[in-house]
Protein backbone atom coordinates (compact mmCIF):
# COMPACT_ATOMS: atom_id res chain seq x y z
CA UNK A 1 4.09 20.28 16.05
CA UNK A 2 2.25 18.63 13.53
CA UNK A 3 2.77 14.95 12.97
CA UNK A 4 4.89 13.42 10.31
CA UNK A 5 2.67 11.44 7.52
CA UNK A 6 4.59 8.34 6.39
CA UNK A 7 3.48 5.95 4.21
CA UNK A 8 4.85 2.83 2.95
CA UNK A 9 3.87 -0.36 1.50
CA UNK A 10 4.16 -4.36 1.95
CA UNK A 11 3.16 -7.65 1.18
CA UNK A 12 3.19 -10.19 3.20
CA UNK A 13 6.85 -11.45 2.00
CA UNK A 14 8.06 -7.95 3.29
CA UNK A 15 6.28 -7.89 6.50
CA UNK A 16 9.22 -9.01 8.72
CA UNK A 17 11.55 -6.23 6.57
CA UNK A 18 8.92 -3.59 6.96
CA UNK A 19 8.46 -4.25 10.93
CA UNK A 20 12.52 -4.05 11.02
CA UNK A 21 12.57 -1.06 9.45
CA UNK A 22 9.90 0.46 11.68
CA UNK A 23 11.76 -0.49 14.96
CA UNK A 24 14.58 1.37 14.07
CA UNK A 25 12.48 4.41 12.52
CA UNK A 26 10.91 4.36 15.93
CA UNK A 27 14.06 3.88 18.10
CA UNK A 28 16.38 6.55 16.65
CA UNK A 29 13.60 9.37 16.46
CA UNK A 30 13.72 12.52 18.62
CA UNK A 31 11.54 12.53 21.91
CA UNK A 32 9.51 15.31 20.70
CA UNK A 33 8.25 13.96 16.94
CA UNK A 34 5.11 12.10 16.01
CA UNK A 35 5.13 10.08 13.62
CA UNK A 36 1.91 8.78 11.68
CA UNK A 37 1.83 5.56 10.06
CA UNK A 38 0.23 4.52 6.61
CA UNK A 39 0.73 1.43 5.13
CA UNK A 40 -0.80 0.35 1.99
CA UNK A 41 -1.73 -3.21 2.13
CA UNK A 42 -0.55 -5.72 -0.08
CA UNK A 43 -2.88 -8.47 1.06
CA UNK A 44 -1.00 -8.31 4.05
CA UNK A 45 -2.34 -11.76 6.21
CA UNK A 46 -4.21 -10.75 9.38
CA UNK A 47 -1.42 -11.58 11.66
CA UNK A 48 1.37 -9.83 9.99
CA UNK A 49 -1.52 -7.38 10.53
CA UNK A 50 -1.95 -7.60 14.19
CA UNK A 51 2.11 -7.88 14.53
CA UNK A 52 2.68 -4.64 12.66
CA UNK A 53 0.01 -3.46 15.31
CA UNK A 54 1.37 -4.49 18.21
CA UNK A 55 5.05 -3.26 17.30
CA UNK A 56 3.43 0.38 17.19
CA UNK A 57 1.91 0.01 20.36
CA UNK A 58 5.06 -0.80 22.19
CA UNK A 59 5.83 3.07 21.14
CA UNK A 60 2.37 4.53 21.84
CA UNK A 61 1.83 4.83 18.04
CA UNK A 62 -0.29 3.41 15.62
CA UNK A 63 -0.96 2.92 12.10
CA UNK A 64 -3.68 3.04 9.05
CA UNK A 65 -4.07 0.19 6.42
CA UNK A 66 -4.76 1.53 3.08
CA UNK A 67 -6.21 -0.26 0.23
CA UNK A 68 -5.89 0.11 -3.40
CA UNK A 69 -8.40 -0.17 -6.47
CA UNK A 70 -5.81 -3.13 -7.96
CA UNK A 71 -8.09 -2.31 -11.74
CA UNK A 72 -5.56 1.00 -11.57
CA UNK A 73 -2.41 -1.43 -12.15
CA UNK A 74 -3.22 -4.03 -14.87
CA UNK A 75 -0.70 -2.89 -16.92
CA UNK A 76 1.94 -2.31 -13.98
CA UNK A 77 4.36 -5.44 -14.29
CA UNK A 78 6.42 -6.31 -11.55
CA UNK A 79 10.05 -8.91 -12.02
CA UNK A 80 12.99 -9.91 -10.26
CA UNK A 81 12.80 -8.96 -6.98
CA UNK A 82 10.17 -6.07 -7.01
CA UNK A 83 6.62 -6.89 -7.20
CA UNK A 84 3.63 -5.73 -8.27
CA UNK A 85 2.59 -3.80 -5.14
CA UNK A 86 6.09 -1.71 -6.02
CA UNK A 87 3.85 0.27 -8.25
CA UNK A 88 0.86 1.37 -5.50
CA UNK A 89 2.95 4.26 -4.49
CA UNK A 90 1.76 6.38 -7.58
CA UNK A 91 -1.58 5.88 -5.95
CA UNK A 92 -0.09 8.05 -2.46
CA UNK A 93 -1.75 11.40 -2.82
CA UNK A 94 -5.42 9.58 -3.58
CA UNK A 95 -5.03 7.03 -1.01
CA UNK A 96 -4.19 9.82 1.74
CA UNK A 97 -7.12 12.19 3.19
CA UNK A 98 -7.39 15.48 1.24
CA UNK A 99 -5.76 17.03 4.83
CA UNK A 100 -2.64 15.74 4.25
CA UNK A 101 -0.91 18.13 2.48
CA UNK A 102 2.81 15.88 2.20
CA UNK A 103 3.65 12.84 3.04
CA UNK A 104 7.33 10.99 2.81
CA UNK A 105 7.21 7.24 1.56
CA UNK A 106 9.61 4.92 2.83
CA UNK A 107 10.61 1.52 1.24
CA UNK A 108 10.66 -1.39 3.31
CA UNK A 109 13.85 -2.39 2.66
CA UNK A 110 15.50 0.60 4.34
CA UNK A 111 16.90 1.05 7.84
CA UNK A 112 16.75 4.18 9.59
CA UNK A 113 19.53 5.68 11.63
CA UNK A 114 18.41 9.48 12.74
CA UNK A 115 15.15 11.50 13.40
CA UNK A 116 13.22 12.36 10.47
CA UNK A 117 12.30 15.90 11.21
CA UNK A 118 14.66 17.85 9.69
CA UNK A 119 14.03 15.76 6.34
CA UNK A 120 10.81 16.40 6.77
CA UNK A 121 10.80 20.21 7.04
CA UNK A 122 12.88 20.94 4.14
CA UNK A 123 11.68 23.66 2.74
CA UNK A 124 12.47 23.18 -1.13
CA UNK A 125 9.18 20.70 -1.44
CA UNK A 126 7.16 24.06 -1.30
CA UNK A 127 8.26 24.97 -4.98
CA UNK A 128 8.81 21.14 -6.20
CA UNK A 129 6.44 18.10 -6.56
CA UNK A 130 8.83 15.69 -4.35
CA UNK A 131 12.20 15.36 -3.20
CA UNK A 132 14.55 12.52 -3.95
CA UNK A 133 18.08 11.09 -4.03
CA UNK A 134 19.62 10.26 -7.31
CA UNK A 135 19.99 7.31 -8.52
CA UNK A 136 22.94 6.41 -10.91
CA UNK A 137 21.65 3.81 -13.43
CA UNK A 138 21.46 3.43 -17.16
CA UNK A 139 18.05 5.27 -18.03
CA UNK A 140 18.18 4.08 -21.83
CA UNK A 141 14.75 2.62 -21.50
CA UNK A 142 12.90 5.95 -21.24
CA UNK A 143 13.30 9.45 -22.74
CA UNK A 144 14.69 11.88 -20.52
CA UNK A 145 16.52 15.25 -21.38
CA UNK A 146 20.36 14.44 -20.79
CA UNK A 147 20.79 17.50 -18.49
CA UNK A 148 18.75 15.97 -15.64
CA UNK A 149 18.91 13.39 -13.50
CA UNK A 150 17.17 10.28 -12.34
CA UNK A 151 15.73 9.65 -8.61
CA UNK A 152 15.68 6.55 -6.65
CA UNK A 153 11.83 6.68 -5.32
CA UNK A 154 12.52 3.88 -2.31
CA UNK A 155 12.60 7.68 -0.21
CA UNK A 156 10.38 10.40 -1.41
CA UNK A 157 9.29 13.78 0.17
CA UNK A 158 5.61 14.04 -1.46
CA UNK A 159 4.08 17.24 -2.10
CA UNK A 160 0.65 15.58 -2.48
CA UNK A 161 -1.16 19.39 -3.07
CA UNK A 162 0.94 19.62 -6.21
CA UNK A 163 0.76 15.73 -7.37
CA UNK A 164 -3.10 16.09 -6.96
CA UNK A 165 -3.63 19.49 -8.35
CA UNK A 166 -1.80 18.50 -11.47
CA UNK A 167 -2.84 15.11 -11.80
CA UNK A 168 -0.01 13.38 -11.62
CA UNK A 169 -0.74 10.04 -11.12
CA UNK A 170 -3.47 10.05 -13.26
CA UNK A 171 -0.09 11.32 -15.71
CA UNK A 172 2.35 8.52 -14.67
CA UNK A 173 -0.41 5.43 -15.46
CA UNK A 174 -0.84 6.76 -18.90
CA UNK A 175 2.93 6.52 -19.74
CA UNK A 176 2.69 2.91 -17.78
CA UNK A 177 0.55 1.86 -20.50
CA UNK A 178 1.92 3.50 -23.84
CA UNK A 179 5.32 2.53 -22.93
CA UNK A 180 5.10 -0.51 -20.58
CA UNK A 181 7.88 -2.59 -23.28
CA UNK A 182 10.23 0.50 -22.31
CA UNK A 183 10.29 0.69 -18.41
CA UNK A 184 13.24 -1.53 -17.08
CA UNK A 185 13.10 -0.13 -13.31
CA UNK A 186 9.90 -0.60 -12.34
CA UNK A 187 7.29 2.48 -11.20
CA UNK A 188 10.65 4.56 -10.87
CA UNK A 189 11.03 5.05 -14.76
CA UNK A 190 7.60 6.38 -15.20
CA UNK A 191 7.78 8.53 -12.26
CA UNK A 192 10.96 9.97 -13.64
CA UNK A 193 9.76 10.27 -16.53
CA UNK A 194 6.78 12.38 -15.79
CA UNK A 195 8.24 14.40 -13.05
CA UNK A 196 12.02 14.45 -14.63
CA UNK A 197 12.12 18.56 -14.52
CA UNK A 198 9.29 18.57 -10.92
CA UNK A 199 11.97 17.05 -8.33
CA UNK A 200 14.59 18.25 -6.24
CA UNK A 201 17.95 16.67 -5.73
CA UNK A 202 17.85 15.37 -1.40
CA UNK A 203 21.57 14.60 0.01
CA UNK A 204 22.53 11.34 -0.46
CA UNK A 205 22.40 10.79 3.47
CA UNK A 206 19.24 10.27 3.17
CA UNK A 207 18.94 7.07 0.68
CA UNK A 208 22.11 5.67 1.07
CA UNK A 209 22.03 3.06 -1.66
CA UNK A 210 24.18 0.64 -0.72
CA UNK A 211 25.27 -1.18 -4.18
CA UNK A 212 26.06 1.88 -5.62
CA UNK A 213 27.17 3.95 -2.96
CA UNK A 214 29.46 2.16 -1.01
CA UNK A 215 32.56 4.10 -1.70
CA UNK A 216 30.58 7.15 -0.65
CA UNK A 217 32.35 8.88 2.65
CA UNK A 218 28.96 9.83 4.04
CA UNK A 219 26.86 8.58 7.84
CA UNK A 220 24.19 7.88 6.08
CA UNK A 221 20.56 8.80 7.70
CA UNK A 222 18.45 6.50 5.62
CA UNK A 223 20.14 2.87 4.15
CA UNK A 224 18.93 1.30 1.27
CA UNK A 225 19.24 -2.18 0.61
CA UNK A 226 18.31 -1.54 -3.18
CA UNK A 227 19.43 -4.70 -5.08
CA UNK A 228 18.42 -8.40 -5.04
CA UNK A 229 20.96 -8.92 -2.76
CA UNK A 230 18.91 -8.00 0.31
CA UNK A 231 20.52 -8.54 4.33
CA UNK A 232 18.15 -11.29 4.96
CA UNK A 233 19.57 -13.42 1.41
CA UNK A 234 23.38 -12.41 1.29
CA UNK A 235 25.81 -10.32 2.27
CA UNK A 236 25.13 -6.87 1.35
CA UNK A 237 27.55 -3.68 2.57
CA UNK A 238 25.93 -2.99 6.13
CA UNK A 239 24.25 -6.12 6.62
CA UNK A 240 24.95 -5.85 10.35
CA UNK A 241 22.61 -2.59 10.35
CA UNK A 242 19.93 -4.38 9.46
CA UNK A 243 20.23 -7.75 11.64
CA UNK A 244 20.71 -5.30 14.71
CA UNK A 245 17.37 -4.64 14.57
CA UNK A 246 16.16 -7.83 13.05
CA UNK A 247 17.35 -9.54 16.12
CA UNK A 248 15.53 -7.48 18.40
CA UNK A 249 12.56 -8.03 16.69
CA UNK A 250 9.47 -9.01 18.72
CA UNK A 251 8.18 -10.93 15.45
């Protein structure tokens, strides 16, 4: 079985979030699946370094720091409660070795309640350029045909052969900069705007966004602290999912 490539992202304000969501990606997988980590470094310190480290030890795991050419983002903005470094995930299928034909990025504000695999293996990313869960917001700030939807991209499925044989995120920094005044959610706009007809629609179970899907009837797989309003500053729906693991936390 091959291993499973994720990748995911963090400064060093997210570094306790992104541990806690590791420790519970490692403690509900299956016995049998491997898991290899990437993180792209967001002038992470050297100890939230070595802590991240250690964590993956404790499961006979370990992980690869990635680094980005920051001259790729000067026109990638970030507010509120996203930063910058939200943006280095249109940099995934350069950062990655050539090998690595897919890869699924993970947010670090996510907890994870089931093995990964079957996600994973879906078979639909053969014919598309990612898979995603929608995301219900008001799009008005970029132009997208009416008949399709928009994606949340704190979860992605990656086909990286397609993204790099197509040059896609070569495609998503030139609409950063032609329509930077226009993008209201971040890196998500452009890459929905770019890939807006190249995605396929993944059950909600596995980004369960808690602000807007709280009335949802589903046991979620993946959940998605998506807002401001984040388990460690208020009192989001499922809070207690997160500070189970936060607790537990060898930090």
């Amino acid at each position: 079985m091959d291993d499973v490539s994720i990748i995911t992202l963090c400064n060093d304000n997210y570094a306790v979030h992104l541990a806690t969501m590791l420790l519970s990606l490692f403690e509900n997988k299956a016995p049998e699946t491997r898991y290899q980590i990437y993180i792209i470094d967001g002038d992470l310190s050297e100890d939230h370094k070595f802590k991240l480290q250690r964590l993956l030890k404790t499961f006979n795991s370990s992980l690869t720091f990635l680094n980005v050419d920051q001259r790729l983002f000067k026109y990638c903005k970030g507010w509120g409660h996203v930063s910058r470094e939200a943006f280095y995930r249109i940099s995934i299928p350069d950062l990655l070795d050539k090998k690595i034909k897919k890869a699924l990025y993970l947010d670090s504000d996510l907890i994870i309640k089931d093995d990964l695999l079957e996600l994973w293996n879906n078979k639909q990313l053969d014919h598309y350029f990612l898979g995603a869960v929608e995301d219900p917001v008001d799009i008005a700030g970029i132009q997208i045909p009416k008949q399709y939807k928009y994606f949340n991209s704190g979860v992605m499925l990656m086909n990286l052969d397609k993204w790099r044989k197509n040059n896609i995120s070569k495609k998503v920094f030139q609409f950063i900069r032609k329509y930077s005044s226009k993008i209201m959610w971040w890196d998500q706009d452009a890459l929905n705007a770019i890939l807006y007809d190249k995605w396929f629609q993944l059950d909600y179970k596995w980004n369960y966004q808690v602000f807007r899907m709280g009335h949802l009837q589903i046991q979620p797989k993946i959940i998605h602290f998506n807002t401001d309003i984040k388990p460690w500053n208020g009192e989001p729906y499922l809070k207690e999912e997160y500070d189970y693991y936060r607790e537990r936390l060898n930090w």
